[in-house]
Protein backbone atom coordinates (compact mmCIF):
# COMPACT_ATOMS: atom_id res chain seq x y z
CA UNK A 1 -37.97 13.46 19.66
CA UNK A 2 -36.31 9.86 19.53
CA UNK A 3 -38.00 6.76 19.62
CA UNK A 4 -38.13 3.90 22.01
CA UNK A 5 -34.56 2.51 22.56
CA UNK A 6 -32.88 -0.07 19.43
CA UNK A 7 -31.08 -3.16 20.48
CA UNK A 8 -27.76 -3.82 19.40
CA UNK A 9 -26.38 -7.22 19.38
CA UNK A 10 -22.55 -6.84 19.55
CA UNK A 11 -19.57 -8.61 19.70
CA UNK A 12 -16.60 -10.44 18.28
CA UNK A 13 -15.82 -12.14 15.16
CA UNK A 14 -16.93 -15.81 15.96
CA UNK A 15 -18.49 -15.44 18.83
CA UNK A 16 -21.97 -16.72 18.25
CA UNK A 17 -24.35 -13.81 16.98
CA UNK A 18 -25.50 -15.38 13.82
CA UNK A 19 -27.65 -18.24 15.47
CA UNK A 20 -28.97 -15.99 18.33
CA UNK A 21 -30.12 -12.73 16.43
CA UNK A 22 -32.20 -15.27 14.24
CA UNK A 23 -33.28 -16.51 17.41
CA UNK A 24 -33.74 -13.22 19.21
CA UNK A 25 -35.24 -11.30 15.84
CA UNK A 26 -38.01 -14.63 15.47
CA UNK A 27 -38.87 -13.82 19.21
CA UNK A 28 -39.05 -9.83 18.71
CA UNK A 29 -40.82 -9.79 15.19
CA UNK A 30 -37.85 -8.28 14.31
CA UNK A 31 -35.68 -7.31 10.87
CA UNK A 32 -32.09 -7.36 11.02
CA UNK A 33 -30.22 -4.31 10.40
CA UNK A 34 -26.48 -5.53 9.51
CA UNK A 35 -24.05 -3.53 10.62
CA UNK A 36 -20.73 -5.54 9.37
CA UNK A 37 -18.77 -3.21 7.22
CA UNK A 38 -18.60 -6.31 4.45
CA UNK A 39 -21.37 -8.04 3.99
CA UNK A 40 -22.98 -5.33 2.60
CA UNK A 41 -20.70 -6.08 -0.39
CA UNK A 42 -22.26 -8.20 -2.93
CA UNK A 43 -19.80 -11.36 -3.92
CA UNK A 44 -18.03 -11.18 -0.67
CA UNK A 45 -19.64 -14.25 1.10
CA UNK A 46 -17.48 -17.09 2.50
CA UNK A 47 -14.63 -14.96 3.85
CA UNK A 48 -16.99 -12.25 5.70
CA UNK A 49 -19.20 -15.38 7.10
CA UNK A 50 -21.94 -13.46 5.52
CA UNK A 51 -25.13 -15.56 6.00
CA UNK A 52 -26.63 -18.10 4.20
CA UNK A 53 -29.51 -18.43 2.33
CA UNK A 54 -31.34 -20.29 4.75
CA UNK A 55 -30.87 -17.70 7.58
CA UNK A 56 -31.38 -14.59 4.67
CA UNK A 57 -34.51 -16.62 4.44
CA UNK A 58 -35.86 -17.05 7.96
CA UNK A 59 -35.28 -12.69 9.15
CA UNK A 60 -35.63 -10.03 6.93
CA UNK A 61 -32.04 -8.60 6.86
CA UNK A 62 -30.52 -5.26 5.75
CA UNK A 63 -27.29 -3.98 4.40
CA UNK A 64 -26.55 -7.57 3.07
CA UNK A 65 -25.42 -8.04 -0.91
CA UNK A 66 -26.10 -4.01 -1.28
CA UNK A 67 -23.26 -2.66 -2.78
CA UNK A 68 -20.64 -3.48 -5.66
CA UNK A 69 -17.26 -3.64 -4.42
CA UNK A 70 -16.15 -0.38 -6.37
CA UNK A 71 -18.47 1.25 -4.22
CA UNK A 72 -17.73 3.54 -1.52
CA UNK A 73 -19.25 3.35 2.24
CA UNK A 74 -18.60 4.76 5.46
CA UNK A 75 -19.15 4.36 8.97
CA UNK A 76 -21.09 7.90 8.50
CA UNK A 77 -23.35 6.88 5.41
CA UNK A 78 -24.17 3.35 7.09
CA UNK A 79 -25.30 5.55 10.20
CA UNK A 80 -27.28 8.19 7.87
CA UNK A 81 -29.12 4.59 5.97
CA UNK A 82 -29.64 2.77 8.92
CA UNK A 83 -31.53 5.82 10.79
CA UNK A 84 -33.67 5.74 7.84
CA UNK A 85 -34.19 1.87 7.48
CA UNK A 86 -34.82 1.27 11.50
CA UNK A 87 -37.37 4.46 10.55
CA UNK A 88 -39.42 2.49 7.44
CA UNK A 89 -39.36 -0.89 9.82
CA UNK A 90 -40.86 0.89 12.87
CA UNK A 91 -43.18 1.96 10.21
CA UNK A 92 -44.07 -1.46 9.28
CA UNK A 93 -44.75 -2.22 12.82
CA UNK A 94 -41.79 -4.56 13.28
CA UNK A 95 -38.83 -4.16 15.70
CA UNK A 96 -35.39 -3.38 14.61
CA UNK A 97 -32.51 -5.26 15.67
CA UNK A 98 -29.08 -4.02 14.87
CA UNK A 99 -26.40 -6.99 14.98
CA UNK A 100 -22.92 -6.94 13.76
CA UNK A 101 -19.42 -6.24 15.30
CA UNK A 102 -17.64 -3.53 12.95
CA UNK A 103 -16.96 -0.88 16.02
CA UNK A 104 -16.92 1.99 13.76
CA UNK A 105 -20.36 1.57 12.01
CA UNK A 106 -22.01 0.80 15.74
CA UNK A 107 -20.06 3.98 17.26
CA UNK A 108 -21.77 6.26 14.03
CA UNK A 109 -24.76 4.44 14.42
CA UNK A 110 -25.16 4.89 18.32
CA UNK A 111 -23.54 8.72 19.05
CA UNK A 112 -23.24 10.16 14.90
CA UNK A 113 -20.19 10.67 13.11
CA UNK A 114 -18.70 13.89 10.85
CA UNK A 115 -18.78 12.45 7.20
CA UNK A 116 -15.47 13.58 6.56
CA UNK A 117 -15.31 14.24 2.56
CA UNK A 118 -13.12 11.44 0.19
CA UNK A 119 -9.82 12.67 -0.95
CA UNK A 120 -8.44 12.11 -3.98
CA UNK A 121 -4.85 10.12 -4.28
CA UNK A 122 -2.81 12.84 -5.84
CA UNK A 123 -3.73 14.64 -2.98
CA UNK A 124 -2.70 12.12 -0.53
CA UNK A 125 0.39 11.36 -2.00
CA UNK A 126 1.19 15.31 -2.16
CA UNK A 127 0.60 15.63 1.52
CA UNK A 128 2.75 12.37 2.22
CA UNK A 129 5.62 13.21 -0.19
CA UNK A 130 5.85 16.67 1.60
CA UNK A 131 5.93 14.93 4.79
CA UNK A 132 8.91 13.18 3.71
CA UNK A 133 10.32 15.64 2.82
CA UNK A 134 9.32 18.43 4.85
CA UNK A 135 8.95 16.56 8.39
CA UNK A 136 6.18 16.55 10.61
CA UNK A 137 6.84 20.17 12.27
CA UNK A 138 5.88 21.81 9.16
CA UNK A 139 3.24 20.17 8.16
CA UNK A 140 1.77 20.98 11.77
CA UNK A 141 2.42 24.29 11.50
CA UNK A 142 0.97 25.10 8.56
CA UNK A 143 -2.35 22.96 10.04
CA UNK A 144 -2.34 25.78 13.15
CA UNK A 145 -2.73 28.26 10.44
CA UNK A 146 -5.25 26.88 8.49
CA UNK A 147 -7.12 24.75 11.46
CA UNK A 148 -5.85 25.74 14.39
CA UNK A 149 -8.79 23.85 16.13
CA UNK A 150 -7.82 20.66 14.65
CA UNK A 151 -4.18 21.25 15.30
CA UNK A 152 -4.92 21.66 19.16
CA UNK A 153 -6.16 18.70 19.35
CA UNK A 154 -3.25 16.97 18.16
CA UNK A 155 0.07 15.39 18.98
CA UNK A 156 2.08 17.02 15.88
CA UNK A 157 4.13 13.54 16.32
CA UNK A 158 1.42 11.29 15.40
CA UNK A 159 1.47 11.94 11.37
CA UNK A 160 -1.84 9.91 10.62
CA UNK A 161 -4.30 12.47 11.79
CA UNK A 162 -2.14 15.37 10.55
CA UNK A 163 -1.63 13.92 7.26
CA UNK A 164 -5.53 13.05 6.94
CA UNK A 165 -5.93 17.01 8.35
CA UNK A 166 -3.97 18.22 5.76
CA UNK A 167 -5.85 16.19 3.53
CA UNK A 168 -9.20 17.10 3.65
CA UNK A 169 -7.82 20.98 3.62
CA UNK A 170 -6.30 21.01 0.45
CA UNK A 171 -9.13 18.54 -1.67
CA UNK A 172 -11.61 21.19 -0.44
CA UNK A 173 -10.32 24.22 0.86
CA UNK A 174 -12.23 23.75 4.49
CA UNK A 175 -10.94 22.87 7.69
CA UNK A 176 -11.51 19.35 8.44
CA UNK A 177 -12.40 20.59 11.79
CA UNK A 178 -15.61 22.69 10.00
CA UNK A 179 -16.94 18.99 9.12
CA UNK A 180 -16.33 17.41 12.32
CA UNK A 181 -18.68 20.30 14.10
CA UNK A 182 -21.49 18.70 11.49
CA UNK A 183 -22.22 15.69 13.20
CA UNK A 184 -25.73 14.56 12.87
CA UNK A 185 -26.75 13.03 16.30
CA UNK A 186 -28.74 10.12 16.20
CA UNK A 187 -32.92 10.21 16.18
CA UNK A 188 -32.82 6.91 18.74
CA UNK A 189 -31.73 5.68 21.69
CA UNK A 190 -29.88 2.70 21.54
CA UNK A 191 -28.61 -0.24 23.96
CA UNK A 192 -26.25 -2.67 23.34
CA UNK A 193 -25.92 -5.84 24.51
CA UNK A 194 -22.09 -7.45 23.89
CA UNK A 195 -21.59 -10.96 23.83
CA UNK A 196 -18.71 -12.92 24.71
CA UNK A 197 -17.08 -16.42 25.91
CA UNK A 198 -14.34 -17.75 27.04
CA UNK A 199 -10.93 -16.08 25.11
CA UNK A 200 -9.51 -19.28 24.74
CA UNK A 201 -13.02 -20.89 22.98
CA UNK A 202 -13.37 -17.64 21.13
CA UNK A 203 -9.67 -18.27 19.39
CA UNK A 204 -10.97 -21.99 18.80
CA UNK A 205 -13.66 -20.70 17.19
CA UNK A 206 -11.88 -18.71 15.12
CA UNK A 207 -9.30 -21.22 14.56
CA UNK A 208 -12.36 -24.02 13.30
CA UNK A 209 -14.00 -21.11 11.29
CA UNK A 210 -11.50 -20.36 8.62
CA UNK A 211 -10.97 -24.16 8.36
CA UNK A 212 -14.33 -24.21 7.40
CA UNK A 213 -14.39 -21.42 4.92
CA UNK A 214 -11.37 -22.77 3.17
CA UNK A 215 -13.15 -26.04 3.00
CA UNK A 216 -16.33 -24.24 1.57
CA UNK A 217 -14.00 -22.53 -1.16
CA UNK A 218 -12.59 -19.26 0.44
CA UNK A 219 -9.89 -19.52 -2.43
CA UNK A 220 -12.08 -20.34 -5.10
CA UNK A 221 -14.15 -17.19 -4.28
CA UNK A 222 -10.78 -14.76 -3.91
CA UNK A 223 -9.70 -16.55 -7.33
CA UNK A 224 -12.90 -15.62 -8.95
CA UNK A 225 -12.88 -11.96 -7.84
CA UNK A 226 -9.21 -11.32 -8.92
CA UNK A 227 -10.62 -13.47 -12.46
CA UNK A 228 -13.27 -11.14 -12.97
CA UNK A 229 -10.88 -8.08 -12.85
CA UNK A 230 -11.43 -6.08 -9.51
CA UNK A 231 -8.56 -4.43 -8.20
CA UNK A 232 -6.83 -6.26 -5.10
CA UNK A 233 -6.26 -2.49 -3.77
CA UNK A 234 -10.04 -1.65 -3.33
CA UNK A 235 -10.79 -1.71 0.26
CA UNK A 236 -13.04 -4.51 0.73
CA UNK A 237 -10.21 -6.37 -0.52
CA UNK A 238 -7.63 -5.01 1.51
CA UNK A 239 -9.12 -6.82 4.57
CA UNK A 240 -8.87 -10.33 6.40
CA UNK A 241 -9.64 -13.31 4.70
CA UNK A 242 -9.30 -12.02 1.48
CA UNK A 243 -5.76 -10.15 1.60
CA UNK A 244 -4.02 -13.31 2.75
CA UNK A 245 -5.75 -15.67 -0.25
CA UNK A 246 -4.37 -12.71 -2.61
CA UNK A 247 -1.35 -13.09 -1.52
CA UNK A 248 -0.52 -16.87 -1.60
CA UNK A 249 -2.97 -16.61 -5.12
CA UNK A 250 0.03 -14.16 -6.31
CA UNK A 251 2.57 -16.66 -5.52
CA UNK A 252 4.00 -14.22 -2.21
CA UNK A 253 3.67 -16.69 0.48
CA UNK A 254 2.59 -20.42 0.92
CA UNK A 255 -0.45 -21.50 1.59
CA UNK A 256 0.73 -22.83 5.25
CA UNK A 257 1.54 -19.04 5.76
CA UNK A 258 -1.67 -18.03 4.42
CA UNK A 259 -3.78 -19.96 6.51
CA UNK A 260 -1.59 -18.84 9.88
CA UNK A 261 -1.87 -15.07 9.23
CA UNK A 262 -5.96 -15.61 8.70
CA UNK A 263 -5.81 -17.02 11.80
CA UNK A 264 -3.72 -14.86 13.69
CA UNK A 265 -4.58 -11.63 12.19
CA UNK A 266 -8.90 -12.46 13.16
CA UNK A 267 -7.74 -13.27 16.44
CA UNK A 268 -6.10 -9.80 16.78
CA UNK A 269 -9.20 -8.70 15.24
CA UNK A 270 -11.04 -10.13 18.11
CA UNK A 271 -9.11 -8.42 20.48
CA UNK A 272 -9.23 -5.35 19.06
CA UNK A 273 -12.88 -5.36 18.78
CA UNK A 274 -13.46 -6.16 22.82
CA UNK A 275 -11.03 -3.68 23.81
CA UNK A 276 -13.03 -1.25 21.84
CA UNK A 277 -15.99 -2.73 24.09
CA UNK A 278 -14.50 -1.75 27.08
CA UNK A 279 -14.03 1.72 26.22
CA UNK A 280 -17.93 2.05 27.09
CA UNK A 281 -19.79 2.14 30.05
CA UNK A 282 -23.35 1.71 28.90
CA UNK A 283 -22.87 -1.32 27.64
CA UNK A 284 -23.75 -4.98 28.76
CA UNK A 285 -21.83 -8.21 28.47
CA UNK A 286 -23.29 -11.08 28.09
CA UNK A 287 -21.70 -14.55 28.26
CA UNK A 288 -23.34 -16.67 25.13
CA UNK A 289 -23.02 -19.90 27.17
CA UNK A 290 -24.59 -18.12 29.52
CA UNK A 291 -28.09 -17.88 27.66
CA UNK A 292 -30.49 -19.75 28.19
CA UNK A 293 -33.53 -17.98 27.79
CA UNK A 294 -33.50 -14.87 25.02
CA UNK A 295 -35.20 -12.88 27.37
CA UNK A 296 -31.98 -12.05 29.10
CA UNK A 297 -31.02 -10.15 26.06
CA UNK A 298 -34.05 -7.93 26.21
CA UNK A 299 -33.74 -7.10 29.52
């Protein structure tokens, strides 16, 4: 049986969701439930705009400062946590109210996702070195005779899902397909609610906000983490805001080119994450200039 329905508060990078899910959680008696694939990380803080004290302080949030960055999460673990936190708040008597705009984590979170087992890097760089060497057409057939369900679903010319096929095969002897039939569906209903504004605004936005985090100390913080010995290669690393600082920390491009590629690669960022949007139906879209009373939110 699921419960009443969980609002999601969606959207770009930048495009105001901080300020209103305070708002809008203050007005529901609500906790936050974070879905933002980094600021669950602990140390992480200027470059994901994770939020301040203050706002930590006014709404009870979750899946903030949880994890070390050695840590491993997934789309499909957040899902599995979050069921189970939105579960102990509805307990409490409070509302939940999922906000965040990492697509992947809100598509696990809203219609499940297989948790597809890790796979070691010998592994991965067997399957990749035989794809060099091999080429893709035997790779794919070999994956018709050991998934033949996965491999019919596939474009043998696309090498990323074969490879990640092959993968998952050979770390555990299973078809990858025999995990993707696992999918836990979700025990709620959820709506979302996506807010946006004006694309040229929204690239302003973006534009003024890593200003802003390299004035708070966005190098300071990279310099720190690569000071206190974590790997540039782990994956929280590996992502925008902090890959660019690495490199112009490591002497590989200026810090002019540092600061264009932040901005230009969150902008694409931002596109990418309303063109995953549009992909769904079910959703709405908001305008935030358009709100003026948080009740059009709930509606």
């Amino acid at each position: 049986m699921k419960h009443a329905s969980v609002l999601i508060l969606a959207g770009p990078t930048a495009v105001g969701k901080t300020e209103l899910s305070l708002q809008l959680a203050e007005q529901m008696s609500a906790e936050i439930v974070s879905a933002d694939s980094r600021q669950v990380y602990r140390r992480l803080d200027i470059g994901t705009a994770k939020p301040t004290p203050e706002e930590l302080a006014r709404v009870r949030h979750h899946f903030i400062d949880e994890l070390d960055l050695e840590e491993p999460f997934s789309a499909g673990r957040f899902a599995e946590a979050a069921w189970e936190r939105i579960r102990e708040i509805h307990a409490r008597g409070r509302a939940a109210l999922v906000v965040g705009g990492s697509t992947l984590y809100l598509y696990a979170l809203q219609y499940g996702l297989a948790e597809i087992p890790t796979v070691s890097a010998g592994t991965r760089a067997a399957i990749e070195e035989r794809l060099g060497r091999e080429g893709a057409e035997a790779l794919y057939r070999e994956l018709q005779s050991v998934d033949p369900e996965a491999a019919a679903t596939m474009d043998p010319t696309k090498t990323q899902r074969l490879v990640r096929a092959l993968e998952v095969y050979h770390e555990t002897g299973e078809p990858i397909s025999s995990f993707q039939r696992k999918t836990i569906r979700p025990p709620f209903n959820f709506r979302t609610v996506v807010l946006t504004r004006d694309r040229a605004a929204l690239y302003e936005r973006i534009n003024r906000r890593v200003d802003l985090m390299l004035d708070a100390g966005l190098l300071d913080e990279v310099a720190g983490l690569l000071e206190a010995g974590f790997d540039p290669s782990v994956n929280p690393l590996r992502t925008i805001g902090y890959q660019e600082p690495i490199r112009f920390l490591q002497g590989e491009i200026s810090r002019e080119e540092m600061v264009r590629l932040i901005k230009r690669n969150t902008r694409r960022y931002a596109k990418r994450q309303l063109t995953w949007y549009r992909r769904f139906s079910d959703v709405r879209w908001v305008d935030v200039l358009s709100v003026q009373d948080l009740n059009v939110l709930l509606q």
